[in-house]
Protein backbone atom coordinates (compact mmCIF):
# COMPACT_ATOMS: atom_id res chain seq x y z
CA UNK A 1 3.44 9.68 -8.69
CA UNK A 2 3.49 6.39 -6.63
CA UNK A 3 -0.33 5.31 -5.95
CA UNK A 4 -1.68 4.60 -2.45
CA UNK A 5 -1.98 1.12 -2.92
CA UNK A 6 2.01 1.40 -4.23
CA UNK A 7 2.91 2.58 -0.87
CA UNK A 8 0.70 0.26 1.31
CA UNK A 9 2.19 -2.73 -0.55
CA UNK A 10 5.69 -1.87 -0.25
CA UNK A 11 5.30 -0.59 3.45
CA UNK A 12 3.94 -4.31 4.26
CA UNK A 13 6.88 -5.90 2.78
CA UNK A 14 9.20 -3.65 4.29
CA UNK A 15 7.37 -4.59 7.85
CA UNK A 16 7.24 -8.20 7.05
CA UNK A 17 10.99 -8.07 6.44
CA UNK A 18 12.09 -6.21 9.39
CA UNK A 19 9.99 -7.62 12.12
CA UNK A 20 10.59 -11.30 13.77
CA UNK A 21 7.53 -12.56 13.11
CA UNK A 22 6.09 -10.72 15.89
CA UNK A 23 3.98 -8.74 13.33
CA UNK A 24 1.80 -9.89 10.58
CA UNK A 25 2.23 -7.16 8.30
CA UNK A 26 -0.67 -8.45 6.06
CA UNK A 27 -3.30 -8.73 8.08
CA UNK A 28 -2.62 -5.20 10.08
CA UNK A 29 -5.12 -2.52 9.41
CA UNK A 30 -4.36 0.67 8.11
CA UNK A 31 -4.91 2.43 10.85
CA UNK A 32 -4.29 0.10 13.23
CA UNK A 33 -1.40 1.21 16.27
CA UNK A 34 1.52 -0.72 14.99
CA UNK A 35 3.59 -0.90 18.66
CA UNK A 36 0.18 -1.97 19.83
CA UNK A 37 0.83 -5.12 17.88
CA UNK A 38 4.28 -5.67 18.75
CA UNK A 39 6.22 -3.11 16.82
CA UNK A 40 9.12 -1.89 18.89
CA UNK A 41 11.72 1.35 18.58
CA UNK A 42 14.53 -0.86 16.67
CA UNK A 43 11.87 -1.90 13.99
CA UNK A 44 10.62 1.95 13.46
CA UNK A 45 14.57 2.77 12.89
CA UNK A 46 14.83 -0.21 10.30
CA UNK A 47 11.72 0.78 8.44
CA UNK A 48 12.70 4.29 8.32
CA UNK A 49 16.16 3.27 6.87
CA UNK A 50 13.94 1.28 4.45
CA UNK A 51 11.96 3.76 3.23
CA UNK A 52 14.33 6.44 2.78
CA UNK A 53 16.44 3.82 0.45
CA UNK A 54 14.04 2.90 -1.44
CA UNK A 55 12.09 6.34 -1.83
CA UNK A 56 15.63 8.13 -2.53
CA UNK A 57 14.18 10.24 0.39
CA UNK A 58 15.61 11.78 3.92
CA UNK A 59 13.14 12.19 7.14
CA UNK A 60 14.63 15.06 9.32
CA UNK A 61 14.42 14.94 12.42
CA UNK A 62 11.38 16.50 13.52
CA UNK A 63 9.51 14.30 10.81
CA UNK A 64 10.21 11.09 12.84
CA UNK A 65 7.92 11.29 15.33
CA UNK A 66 5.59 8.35 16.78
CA UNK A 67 3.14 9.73 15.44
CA UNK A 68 3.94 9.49 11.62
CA UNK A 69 5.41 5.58 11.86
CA UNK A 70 2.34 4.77 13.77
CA UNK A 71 0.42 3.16 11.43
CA UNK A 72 0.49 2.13 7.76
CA UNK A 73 -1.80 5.05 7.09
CA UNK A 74 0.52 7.61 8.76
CA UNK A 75 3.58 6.09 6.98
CA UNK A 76 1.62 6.88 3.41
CA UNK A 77 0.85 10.20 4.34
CA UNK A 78 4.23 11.07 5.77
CA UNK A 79 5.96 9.41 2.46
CA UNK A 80 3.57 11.73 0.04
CA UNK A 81 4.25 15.03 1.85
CA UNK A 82 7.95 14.19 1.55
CA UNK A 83 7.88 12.97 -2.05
CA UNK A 84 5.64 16.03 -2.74
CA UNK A 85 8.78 18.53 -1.87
């Protein structure tokens, strides 16, 4: 099983990669609202794209809420309930 600090890791690179240097990916907190600090609706769509690639993973639908891609934290905990299935 892929370890927290695993997912945090590659979740900041994916974010660094995707935004245009509107975000800092590093020095975000955990829990901190990403489209507070400039994450937009194209980036979320990007990300998502990223993770299912590189988790061999799909997100239905309902999964792909604000809520769950609103944070790094929520992102980890939507990953592991996914991977867990």
């Amino acid at each position: 099983m892929i370890r927290v600090n695993d997912l945090e890791e590659r979740i900041r690179e994916i974010l660094a990669n995707v935004s245009d240097d509107s975000i800092n990916a590093q020095n975000i907190n955990l829990d901190e609202n990403l489209f507070e600090a400039g994450f937009d609706s194209i980036m979320a769509i990007k990300v998502i794209v990223k993770i299912e690639e590189l988790f061999d993973i799909q997100f239905d639908d309902t999964e792909l809420s604000f809520e769950n891609i609103e944070s790094i934290n929520s992102m980890i905990s939507m990953i592991y309930k996914k991977i867990k299935h």
